[in-house]
C-alpha atoms as a PDB file:
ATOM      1  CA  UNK A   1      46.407 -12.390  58.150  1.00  0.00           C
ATOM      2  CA  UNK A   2      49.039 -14.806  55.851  1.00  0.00           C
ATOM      3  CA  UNK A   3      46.782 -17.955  54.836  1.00  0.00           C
ATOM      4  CA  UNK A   4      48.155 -20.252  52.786  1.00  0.00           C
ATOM      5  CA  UNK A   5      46.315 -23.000  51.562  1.00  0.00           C
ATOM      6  CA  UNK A   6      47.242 -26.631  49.577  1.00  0.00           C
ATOM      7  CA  UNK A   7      45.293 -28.636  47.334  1.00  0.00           C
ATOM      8  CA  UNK A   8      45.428 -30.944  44.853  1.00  0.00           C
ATOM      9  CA  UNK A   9      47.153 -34.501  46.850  1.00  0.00           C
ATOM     10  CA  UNK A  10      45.585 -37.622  46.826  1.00  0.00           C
ATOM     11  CA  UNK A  11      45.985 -41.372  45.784  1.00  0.00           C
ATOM     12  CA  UNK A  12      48.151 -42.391  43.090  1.00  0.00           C
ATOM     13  CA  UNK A  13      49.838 -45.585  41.758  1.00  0.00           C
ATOM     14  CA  UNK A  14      53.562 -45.574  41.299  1.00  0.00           C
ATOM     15  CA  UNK A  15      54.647 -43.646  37.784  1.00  0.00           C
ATOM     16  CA  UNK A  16      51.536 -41.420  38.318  1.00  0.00           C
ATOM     17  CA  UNK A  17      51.190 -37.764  38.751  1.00  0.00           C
ATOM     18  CA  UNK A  18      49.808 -35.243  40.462  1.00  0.00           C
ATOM     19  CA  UNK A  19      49.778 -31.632  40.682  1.00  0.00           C
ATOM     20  CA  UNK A  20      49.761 -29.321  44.012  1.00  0.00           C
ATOM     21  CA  UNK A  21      48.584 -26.161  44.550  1.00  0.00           C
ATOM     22  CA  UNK A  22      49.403 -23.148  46.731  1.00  0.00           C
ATOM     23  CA  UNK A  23      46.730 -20.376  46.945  1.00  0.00           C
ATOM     24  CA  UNK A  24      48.316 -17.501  49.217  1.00  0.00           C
ATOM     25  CA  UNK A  25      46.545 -14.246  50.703  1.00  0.00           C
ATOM     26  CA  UNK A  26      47.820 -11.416  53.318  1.00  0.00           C
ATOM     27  CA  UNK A  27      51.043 -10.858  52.389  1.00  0.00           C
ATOM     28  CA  UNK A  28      52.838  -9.478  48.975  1.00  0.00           C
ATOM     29  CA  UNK A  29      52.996 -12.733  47.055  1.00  0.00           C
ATOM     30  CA  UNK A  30      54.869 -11.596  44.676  1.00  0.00           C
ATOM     31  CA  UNK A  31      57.965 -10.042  46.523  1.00  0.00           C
ATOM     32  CA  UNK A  32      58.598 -13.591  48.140  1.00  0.00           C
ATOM     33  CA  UNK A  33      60.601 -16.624  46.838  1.00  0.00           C
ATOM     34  CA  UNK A  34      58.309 -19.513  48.229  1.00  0.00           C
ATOM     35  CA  UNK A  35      58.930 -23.507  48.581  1.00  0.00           C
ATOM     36  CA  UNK A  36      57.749 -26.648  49.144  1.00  0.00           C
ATOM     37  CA  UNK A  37      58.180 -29.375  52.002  1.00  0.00           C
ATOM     38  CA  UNK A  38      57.172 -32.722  52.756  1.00  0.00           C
ATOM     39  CA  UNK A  39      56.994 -34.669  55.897  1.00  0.00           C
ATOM     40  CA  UNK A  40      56.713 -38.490  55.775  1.00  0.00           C
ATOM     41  CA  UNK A  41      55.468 -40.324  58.235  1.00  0.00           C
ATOM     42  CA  UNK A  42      58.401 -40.781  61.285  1.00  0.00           C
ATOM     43  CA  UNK A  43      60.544 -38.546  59.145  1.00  0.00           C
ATOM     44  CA  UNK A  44      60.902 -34.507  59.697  1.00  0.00           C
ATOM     45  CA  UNK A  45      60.109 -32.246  57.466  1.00  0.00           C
ATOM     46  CA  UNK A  46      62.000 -31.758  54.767  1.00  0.00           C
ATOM     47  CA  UNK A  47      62.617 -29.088  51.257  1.00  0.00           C
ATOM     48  CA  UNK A  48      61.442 -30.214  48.244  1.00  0.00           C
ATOM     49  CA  UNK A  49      61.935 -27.287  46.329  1.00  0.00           C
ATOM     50  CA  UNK A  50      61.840 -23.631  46.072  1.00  0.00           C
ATOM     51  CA  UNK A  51      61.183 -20.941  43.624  1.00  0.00           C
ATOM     52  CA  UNK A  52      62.296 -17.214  43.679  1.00  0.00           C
ATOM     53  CA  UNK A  53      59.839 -14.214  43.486  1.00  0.00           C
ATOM     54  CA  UNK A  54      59.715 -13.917  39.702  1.00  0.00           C
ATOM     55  CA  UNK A  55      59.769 -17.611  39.034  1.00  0.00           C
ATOM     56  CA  UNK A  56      63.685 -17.971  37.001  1.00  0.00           C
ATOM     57  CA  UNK A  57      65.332 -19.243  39.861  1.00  0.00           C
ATOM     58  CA  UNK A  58      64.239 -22.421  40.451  1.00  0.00           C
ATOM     59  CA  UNK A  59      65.842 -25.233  43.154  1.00  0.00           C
ATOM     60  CA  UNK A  60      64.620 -29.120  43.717  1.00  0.00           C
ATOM     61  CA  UNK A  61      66.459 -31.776  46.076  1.00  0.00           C
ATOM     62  CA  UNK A  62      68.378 -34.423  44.283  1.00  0.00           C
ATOM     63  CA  UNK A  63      65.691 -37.091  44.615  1.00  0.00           C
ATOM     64  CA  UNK A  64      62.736 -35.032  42.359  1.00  0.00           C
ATOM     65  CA  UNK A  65      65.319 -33.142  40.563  1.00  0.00           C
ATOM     66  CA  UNK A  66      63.754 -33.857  36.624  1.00  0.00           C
ATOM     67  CA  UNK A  67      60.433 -35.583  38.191  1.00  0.00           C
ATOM     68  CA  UNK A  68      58.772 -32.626  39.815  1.00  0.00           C
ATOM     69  CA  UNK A  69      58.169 -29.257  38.586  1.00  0.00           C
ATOM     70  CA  UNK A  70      57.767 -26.115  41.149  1.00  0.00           C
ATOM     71  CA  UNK A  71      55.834 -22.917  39.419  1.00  0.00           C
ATOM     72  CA  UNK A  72      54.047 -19.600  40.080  1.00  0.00           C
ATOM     73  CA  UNK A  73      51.390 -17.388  39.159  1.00  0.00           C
ATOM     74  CA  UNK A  74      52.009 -13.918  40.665  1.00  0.00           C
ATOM     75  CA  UNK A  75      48.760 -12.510  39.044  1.00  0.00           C
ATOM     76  CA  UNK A  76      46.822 -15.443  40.920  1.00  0.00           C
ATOM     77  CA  UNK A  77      48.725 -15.206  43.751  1.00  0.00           C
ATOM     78  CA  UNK A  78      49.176 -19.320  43.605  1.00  0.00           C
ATOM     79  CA  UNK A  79      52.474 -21.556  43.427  1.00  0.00           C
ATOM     80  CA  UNK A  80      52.086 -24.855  41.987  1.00  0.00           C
ATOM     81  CA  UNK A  81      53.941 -28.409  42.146  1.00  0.00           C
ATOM     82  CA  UNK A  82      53.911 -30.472  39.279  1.00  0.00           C
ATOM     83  CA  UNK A  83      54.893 -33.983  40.194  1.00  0.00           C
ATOM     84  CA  UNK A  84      55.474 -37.033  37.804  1.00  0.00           C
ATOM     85  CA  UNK A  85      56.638 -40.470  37.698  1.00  0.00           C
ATOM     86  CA  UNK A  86      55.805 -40.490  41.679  1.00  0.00           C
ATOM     87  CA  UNK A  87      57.255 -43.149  44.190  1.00  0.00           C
ATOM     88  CA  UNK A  88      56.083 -44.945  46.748  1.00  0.00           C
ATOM     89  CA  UNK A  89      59.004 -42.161  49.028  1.00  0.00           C
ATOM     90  CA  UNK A  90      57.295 -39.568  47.682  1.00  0.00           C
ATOM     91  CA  UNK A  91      54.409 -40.218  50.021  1.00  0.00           C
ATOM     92  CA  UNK A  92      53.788 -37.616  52.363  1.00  0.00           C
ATOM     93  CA  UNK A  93      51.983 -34.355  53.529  1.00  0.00           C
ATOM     94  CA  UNK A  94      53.202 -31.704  51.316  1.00  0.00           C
ATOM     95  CA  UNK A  95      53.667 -27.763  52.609  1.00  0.00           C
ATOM     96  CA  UNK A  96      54.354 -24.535  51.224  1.00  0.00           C
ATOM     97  CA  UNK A  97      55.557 -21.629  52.809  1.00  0.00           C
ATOM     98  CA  UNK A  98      57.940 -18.792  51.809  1.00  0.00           C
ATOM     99  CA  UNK A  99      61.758 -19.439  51.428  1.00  0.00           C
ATOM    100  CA  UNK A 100      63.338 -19.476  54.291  1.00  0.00           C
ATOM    101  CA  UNK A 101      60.232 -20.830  55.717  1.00  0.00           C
ATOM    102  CA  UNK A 102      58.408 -18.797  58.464  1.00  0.00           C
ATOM    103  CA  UNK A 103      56.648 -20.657  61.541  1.00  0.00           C
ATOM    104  CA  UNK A 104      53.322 -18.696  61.081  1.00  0.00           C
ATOM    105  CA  UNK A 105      52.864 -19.248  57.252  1.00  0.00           C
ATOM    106  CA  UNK A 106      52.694 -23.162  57.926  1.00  0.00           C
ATOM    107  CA  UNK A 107      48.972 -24.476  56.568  1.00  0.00           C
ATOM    108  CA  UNK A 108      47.920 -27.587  56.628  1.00  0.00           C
ATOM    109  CA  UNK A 109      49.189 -29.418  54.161  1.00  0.00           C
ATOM    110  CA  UNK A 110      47.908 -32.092  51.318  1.00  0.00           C
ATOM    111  CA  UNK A 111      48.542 -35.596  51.828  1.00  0.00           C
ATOM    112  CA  UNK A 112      50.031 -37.320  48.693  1.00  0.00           C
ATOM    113  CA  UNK A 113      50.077 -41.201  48.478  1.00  0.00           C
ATOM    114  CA  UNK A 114      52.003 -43.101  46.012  1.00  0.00           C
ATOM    115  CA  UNK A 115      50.748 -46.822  46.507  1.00  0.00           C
ATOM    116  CA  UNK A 116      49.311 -49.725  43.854  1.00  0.00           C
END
């Protein structure tokens, strides 16, 4: 059974960071590119970024292009988000899943505020 969990959100003040974590089990981690999406309140979900299976190819949307950092440890079956100099619009529940996402893998997310 695919599980995939998040960690790691919480409260910070603008210009903080904070760094997410992906632990995956029941599938073949490592043969998947996997991603990360957010979903602010009244918004839909959207990409943040995604990562392919061995970790060079690497893709972020324009607004945390340079501010957030997506990762992976294929030995510890874990992606990770490093996110810096956060924003009051980065606020929201942040998901990972495999890219192109699949409707089963969906967890529950971490919520990530950005507020002083």
């Amino acid at each position: 059974q695919v599980q995939l969990v998040e960690s790691g959100g919480g409260l910070v003040q603008p210009g903080g960071s904070l760094r997410l974590s992906c632990a995956a089990s029941g599938f073949t981690f490592g043969d998947y590119y996997m991603s990360w999406y957010r979903q602010a309140p009244g918004k839909e979900r959207e990409l943040v970024a995604f990562i392919g299976s061995a970790g060079s190819i690497k893709h972020y949307i324009d607004s945390v292009e340079g501010r957030f950092t997506i990762s992976r440890d294929n030995i510890k079956n874990t992606m990770y988000l490093q996110m810096d100099a956060l924003n009051p619009e980065d606020t929201a529940v942040y998901y990972c899943n495999a890219y192109p996402p699949r409707q089963a893998y969906w967890g529950q997310g971490t919520q990530v505020t950005v507020s002083s």
